[in-house]
Protein backbone atom coordinates (compact mmCIF):
# COMPACT_ATOMS: atom_id res chain seq x y z
CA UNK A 1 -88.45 -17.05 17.34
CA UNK A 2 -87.43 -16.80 13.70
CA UNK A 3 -89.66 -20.17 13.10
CA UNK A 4 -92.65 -18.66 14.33
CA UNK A 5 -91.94 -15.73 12.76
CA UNK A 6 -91.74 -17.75 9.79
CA UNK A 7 -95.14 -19.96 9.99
CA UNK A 8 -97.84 -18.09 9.29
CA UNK A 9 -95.86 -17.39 5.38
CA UNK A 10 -94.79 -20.98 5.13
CA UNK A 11 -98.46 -21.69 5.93
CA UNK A 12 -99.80 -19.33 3.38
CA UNK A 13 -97.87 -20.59 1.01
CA UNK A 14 -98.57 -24.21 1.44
CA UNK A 15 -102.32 -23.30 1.24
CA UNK A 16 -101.52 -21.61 -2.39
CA UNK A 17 -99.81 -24.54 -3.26
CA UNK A 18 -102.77 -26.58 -2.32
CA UNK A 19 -105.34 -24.51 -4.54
CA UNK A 20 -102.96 -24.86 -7.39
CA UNK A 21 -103.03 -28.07 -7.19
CA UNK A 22 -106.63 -28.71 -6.86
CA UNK A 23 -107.37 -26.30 -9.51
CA UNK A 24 -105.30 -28.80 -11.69
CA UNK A 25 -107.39 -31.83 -10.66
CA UNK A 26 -110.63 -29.65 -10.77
CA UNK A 27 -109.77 -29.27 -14.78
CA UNK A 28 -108.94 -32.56 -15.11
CA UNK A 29 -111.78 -34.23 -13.42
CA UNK A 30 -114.21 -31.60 -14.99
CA UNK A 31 -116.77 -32.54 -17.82
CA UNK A 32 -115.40 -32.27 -20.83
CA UNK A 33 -115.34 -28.80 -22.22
CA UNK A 34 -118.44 -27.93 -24.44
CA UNK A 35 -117.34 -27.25 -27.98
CA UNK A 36 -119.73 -24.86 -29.50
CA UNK A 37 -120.19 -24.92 -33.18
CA UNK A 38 -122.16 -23.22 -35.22
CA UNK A 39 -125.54 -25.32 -34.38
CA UNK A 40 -125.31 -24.62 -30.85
CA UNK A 41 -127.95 -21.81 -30.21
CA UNK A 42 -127.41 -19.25 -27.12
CA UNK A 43 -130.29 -20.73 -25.42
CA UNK A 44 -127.94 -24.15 -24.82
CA UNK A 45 -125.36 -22.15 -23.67
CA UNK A 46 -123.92 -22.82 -19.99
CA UNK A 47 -121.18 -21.54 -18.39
CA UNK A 48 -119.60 -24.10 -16.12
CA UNK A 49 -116.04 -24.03 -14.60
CA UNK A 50 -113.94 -24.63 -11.19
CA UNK A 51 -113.29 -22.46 -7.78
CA UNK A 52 -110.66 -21.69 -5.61
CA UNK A 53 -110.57 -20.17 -2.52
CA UNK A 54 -108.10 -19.08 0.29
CA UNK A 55 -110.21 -18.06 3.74
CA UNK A 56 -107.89 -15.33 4.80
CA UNK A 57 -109.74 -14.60 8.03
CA UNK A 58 -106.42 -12.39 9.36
CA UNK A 59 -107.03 -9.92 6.97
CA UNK A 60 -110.78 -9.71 6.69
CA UNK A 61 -110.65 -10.98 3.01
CA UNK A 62 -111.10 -13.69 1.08
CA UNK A 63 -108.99 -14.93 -2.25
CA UNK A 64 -110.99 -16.49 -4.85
CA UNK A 65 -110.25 -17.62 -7.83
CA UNK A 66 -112.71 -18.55 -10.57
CA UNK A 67 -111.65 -20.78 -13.51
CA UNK A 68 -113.65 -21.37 -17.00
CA UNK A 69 -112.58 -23.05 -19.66
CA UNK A 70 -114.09 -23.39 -22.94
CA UNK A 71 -113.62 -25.32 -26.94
CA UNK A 72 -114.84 -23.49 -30.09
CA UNK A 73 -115.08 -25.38 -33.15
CA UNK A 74 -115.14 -23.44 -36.28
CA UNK A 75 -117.00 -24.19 -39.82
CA UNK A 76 -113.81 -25.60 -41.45
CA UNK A 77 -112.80 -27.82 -38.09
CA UNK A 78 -110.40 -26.12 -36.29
CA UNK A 79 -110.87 -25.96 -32.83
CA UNK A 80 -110.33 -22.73 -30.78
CA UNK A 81 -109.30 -23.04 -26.96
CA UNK A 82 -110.52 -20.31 -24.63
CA UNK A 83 -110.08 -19.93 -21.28
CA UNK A 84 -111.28 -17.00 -18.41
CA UNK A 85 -109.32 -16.90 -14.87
CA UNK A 86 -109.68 -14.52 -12.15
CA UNK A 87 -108.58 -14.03 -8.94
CA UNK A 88 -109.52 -11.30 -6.92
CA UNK A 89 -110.21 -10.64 -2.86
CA UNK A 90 -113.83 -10.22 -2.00
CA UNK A 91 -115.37 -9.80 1.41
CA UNK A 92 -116.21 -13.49 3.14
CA UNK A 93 -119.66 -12.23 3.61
CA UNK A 94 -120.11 -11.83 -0.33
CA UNK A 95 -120.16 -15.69 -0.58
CA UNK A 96 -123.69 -16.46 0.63
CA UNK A 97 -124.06 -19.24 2.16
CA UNK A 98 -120.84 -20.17 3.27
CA UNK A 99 -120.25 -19.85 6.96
CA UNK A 100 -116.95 -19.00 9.36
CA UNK A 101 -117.07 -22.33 10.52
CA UNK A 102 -117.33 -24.44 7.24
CA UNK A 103 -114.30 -22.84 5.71
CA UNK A 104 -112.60 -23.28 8.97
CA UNK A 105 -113.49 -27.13 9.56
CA UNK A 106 -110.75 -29.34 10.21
CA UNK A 107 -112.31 -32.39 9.27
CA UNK A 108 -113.66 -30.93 6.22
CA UNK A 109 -116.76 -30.69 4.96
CA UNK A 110 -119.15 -30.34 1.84
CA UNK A 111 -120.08 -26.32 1.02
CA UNK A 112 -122.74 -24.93 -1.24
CA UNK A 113 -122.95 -20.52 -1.54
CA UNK A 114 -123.46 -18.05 -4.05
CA UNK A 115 -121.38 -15.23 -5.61
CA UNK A 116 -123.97 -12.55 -6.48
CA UNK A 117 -123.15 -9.91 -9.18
CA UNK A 118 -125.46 -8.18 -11.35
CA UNK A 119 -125.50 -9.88 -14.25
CA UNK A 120 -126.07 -13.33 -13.00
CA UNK A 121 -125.17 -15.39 -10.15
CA UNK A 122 -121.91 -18.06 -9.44
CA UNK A 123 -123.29 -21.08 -7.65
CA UNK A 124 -120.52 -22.82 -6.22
CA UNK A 125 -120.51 -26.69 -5.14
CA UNK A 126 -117.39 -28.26 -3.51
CA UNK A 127 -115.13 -29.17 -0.39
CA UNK A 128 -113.24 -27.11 2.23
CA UNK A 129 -110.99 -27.99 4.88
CA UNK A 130 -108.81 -25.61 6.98
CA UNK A 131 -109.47 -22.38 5.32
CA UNK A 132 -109.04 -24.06 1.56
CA UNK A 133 -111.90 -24.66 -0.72
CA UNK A 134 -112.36 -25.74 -4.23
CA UNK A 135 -114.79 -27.09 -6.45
CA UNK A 136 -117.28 -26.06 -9.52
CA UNK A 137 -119.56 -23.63 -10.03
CA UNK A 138 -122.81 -23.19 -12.92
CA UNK A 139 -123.19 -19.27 -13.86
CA UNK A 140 -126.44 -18.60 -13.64
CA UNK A 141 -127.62 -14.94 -15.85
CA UNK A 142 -129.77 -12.51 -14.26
CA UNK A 143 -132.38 -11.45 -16.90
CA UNK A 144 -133.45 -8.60 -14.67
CA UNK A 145 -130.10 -7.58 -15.33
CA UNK A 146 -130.20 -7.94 -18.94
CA UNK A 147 -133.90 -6.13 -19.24
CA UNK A 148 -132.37 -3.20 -17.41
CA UNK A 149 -129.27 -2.73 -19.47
CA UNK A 150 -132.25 -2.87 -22.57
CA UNK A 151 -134.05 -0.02 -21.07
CA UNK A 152 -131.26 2.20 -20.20
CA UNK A 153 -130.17 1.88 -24.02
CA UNK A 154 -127.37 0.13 -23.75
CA UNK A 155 -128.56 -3.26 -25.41
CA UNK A 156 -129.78 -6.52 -24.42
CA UNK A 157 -126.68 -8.89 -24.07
CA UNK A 158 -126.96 -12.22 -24.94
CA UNK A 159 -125.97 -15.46 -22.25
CA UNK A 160 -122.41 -14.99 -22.96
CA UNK A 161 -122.06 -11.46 -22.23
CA UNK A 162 -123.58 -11.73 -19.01
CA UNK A 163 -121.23 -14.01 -18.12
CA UNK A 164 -117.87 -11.87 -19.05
CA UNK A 165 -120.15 -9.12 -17.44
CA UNK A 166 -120.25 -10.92 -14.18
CA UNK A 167 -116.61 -12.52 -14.19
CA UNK A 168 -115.64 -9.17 -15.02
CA UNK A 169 -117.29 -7.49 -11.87
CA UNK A 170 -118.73 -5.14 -13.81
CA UNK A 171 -122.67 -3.60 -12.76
CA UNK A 172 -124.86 -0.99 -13.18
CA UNK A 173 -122.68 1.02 -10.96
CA UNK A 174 -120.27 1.66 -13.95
CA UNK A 175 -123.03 2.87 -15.92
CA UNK A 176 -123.90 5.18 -13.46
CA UNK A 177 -120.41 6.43 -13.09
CA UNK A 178 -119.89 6.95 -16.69
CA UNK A 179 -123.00 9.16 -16.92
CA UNK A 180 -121.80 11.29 -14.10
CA UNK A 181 -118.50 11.83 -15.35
CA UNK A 182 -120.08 12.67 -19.04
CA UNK A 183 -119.00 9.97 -21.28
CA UNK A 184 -121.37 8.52 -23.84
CA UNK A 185 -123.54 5.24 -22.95
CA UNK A 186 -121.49 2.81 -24.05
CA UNK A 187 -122.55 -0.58 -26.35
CA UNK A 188 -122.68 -3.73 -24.39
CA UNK A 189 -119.49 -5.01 -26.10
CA UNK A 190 -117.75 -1.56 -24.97
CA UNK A 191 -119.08 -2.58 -21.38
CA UNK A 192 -117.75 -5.95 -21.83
CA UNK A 193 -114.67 -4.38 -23.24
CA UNK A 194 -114.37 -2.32 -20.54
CA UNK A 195 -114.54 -5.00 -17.48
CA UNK A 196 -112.14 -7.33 -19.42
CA UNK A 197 -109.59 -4.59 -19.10
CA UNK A 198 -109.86 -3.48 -15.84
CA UNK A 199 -111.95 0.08 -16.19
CA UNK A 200 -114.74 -0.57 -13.42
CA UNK A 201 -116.52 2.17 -11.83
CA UNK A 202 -114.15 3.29 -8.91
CA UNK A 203 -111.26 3.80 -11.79
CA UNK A 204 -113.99 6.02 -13.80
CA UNK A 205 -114.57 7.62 -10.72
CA UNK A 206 -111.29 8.17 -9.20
CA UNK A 207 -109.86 9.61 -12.90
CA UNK A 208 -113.01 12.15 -12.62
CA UNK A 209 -112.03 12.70 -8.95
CA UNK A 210 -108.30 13.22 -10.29
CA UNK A 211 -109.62 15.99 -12.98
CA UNK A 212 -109.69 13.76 -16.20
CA UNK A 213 -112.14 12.92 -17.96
CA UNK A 214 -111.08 11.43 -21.17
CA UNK A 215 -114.07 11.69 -23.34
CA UNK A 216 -113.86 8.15 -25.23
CA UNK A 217 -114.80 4.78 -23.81
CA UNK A 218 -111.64 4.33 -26.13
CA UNK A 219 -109.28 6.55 -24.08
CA UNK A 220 -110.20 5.11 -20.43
CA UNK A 221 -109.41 1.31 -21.90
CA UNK A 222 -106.32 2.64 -23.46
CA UNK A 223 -105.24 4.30 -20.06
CA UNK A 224 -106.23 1.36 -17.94
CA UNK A 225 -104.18 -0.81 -20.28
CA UNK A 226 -101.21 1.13 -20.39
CA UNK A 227 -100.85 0.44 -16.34
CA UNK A 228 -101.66 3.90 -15.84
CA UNK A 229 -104.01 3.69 -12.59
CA UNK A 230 -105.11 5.97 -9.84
CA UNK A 231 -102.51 4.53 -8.01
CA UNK A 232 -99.50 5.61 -10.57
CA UNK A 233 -101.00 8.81 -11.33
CA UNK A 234 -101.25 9.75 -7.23
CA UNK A 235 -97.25 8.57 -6.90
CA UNK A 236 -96.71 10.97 -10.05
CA UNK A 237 -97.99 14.18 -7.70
CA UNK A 238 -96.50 13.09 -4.70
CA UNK A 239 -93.26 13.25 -6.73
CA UNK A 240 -94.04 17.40 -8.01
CA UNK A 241 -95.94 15.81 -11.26
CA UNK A 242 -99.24 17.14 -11.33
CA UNK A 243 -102.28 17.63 -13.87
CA UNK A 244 -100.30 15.66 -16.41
CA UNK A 245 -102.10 15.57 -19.87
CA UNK A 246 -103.20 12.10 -20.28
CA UNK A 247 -101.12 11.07 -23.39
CA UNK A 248 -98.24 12.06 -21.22
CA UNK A 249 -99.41 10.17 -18.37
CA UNK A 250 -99.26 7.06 -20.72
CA UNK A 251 -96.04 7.98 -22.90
CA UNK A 252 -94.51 8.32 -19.03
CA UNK A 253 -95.82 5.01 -18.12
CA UNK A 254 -94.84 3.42 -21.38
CA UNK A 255 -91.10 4.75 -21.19
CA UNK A 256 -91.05 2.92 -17.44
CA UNK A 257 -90.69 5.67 -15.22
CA UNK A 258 -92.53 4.93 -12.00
CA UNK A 259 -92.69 7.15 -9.09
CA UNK A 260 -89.97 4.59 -6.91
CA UNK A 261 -88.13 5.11 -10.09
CA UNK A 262 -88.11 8.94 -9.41
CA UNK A 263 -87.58 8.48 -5.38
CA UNK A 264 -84.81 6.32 -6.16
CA UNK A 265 -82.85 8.76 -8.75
CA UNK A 266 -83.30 11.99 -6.44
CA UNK A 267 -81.82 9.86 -3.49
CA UNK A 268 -78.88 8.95 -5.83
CA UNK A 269 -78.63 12.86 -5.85
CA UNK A 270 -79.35 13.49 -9.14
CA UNK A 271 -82.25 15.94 -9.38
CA UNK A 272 -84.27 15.83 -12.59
CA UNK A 273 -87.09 18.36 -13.30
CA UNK A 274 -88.60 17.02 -16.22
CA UNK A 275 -90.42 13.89 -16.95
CA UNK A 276 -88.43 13.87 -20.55
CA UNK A 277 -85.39 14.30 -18.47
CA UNK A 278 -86.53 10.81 -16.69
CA UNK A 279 -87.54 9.48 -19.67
CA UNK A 280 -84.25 9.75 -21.16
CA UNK A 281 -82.21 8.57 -18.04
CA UNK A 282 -85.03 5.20 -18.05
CA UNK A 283 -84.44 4.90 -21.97
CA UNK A 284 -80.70 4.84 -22.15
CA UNK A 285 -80.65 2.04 -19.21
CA UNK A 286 -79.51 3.89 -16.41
CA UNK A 287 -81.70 2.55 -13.67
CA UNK A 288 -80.87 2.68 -9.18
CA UNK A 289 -79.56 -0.20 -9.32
CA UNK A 290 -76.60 0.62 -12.36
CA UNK A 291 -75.56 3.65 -10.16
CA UNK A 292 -75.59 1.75 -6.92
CA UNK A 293 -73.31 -0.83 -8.87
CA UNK A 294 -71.04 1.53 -10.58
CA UNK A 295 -70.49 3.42 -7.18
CA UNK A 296 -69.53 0.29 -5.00
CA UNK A 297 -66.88 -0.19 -8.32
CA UNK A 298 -65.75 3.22 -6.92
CA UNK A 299 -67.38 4.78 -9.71
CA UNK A 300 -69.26 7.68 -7.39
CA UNK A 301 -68.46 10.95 -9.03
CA UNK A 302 -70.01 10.14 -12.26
CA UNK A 303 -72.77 12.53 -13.40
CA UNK A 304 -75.43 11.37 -15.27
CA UNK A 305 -74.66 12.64 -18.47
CA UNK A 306 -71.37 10.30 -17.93
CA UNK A 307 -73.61 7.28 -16.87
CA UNK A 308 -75.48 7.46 -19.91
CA UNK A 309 -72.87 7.98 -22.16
CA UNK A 310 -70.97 4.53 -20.23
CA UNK A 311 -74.39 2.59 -20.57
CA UNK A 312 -74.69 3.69 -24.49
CA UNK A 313 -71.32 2.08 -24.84
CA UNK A 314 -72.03 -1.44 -23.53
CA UNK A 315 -69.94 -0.86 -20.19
CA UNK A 316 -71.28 -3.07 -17.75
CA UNK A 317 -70.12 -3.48 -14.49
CA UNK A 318 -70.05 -7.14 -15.10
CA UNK A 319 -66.84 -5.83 -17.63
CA UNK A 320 -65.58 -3.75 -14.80
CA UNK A 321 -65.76 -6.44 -12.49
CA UNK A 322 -63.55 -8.75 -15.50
CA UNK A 323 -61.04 -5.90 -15.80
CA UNK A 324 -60.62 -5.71 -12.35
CA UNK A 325 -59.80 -9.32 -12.17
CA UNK A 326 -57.84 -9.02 -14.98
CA UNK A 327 -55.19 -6.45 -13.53
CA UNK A 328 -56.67 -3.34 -14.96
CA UNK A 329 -58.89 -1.93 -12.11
CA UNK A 330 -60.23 1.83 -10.98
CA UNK A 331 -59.79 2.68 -15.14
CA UNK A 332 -61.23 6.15 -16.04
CA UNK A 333 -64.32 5.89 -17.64
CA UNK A 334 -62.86 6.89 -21.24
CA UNK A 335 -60.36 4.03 -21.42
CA UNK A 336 -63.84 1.63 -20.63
CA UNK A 337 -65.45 2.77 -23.09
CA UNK A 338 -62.66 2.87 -25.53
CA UNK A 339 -61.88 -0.58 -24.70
CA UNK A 340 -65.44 -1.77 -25.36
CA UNK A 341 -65.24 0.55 -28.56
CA UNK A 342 -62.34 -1.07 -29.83
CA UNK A 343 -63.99 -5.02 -29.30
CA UNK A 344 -61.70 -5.64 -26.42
CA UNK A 345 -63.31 -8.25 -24.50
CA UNK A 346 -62.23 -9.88 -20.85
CA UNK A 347 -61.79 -12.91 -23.30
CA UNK A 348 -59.12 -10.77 -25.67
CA UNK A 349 -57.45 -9.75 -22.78
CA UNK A 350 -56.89 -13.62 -21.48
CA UNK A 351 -55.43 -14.45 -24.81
CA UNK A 352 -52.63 -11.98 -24.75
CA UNK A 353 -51.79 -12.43 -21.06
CA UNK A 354 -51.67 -15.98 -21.25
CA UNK A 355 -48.43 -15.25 -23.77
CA UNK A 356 -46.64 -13.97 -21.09
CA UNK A 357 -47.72 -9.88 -21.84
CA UNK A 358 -48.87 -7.59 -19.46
CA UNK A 359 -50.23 -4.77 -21.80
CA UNK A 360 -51.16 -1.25 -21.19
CA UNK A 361 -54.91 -0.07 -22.13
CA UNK A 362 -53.31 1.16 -25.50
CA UNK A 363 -51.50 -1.39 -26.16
CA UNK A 364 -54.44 -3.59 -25.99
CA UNK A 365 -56.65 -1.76 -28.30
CA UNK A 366 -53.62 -1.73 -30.82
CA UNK A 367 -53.33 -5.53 -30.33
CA UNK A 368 -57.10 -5.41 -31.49
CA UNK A 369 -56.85 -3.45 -34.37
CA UNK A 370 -53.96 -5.09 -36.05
CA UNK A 371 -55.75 -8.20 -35.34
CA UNK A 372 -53.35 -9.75 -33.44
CA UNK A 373 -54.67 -13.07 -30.99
């Protein structure tokens, strides 16, 4: 029973390892990469590079990676190596042209589709065989695209653009969310910008959803960067932490503190009703898992203040643990830190003992300030 339990994630993961591979010989069986210098106009420019995908069909969704890999040559020689990968889960149906049954084949079989976004279009070429596919794919740019992004005043991006557009998954749909949640049109490098780092248009919408609305195309990258996403800022509330200003929402983020971080500190017992409070505890190292230690080394009483103060000293429960095994167990907290105040390491502690002493606390941290051993 636990071996069939165990298939279906030994399977998955010999499918990943599969695609890795492959994606390995796809980049080293691919043309070389095209080194654009500075005669190469953006008319020449294509954007060619390799696929990956995992047919999940038992949860409805579909991993795909896409893979592009590029050389840049500048005007005194020096080459510059550039290089896009993305992996995200799209719905099987979004790859047109690729049916249930060719992913599926167990003989495999040769596969042709499309990946349609609005700024241009993937066609993919390759090989799949038991829910694994891989192979290349030419980016073809959507012009209608382009004009459109021209009349809404945005600009008219270039072929290279559309393409970080499109890997990006970023449309007209984040246009239309930043308009409705009153930001300023954004440039087509702030678009670009904006895809790159993750600010698409159900972030914009779920921020404006949340009550913020940041006012900068500036201030949404920096929030999206900072790992603050609708997701953090939802486990934030759920923990009492609502209608946070956004530079606190980041600063919070920044410092660590993550709402399992909070669940796990109030089950501890310790109840905290500040977010500078948390801040402090994360800052000084005093995470679950150093209380969970320090209690099962019988160290269960302590209150925070204490635990801070031991993990601002160095004690580790790693030097508990030597102590122990060194004769000196269940020590009051002072004496640790003292110890570790004074230099006396497990290492010290060996020296002396192996002379035939059996030393007190004291006496040890007197051994270490004359310098004796």
């Amino acid at each position: 029973m636990v071996w069939q339990n165990l298939r279906p994630a030994l399977a998955r993961a010999a499918r990943l390892a599969f695609l890795t591979c492959a994606l390995a010989a796809l980049a080293l069986s691919a043309p070389p990469a095209r080194r654009l210098g500075t005669e190469a106009s953006a008319q020449a420019e294509r954007f060619e590079g390799q696929w990956l995908v995992e047919y999940r069909t038992d949860e409805g969704k579909t991993s795909l990676t896409l893979n592009y890999r590029e050389e840049k040559r500048s005007a005194a020689g020096r080459v510059y190596r550039n290089n896009w990968n993305q992996t995200h889960n799209v719905a099987p149906e979004s790859l047109h042209g690729l049916t249930r049954e060719q992913a599926l084949s167990a003989s495999g079989t040769n596969v042709r589709f499309e990946l349609r976004r609005d700024a241009g279009t993937f066609v993919c070429e390759g090989w799949f065989k038991n829910g694994s596919g891989s192979g290349h794919f030419t980016f073809v740019p959507d012009p209608g695209f382009a004009a459109e992004l021209g009349r809404r005043g945005v600009g008219t991006p270039d072929a290279r653009q559309l393409f970080r557009l499109a890997m990006a998954e970023v449309g007209l749909a984040l246009l239309d969310e930043l308009r409705s949640a009153g930001y300023p049109q954004p440039s087509v490098e702030q678009l670009v910008r904006m895809g790159e780092h993750g600010v698409r248009a159900d972030y914009v919408r779920g921020l404006k959803e949340l009550g913020y609305r940041l006012g900068t195309i500036e201030s949404l990258v920096r929030m999206r960067d900072h790992g603050v996403t609708l997701e953090y800022i939802g486990g934030l509330r759920e923990a009492g932490f609502d209608r946070l200003p956004a530079e606190t929402l980041v600063r919070t983020r920044d410092h660590g503190v993550t709402p399992s971080f909070i669940r796990e500190i109030r089950a501890a017992g310790f109840d905290i009703p500040s977010l500078e409070g948390l801040i402090r505890v994360r800052d000084h190292g005093v995470t679950p898992e150093f209380i969970r230690e320090m209690r099962r080394e019988g160290y269960d009483s302590l209150t925070l203040e204490q635990l801070i103060r031991t993990r601002d000293h160095g004690v580790t429960v790693s030097f508990i643990r030597e102590l122990r095994d060194l004769g000196y167990s269940h020590l009051p907290v002072e004496q640790l830190i003292r110890l570790r105040d004074h230099g006396v390491s497990p290492d010290f502690i060996r020296r002396v003992k192996s002379s035939g002493n059996s030393p007190t606390v004291e006496e040890l941290i007197r051994m270490k300030n004359r310098g004796s051993y």
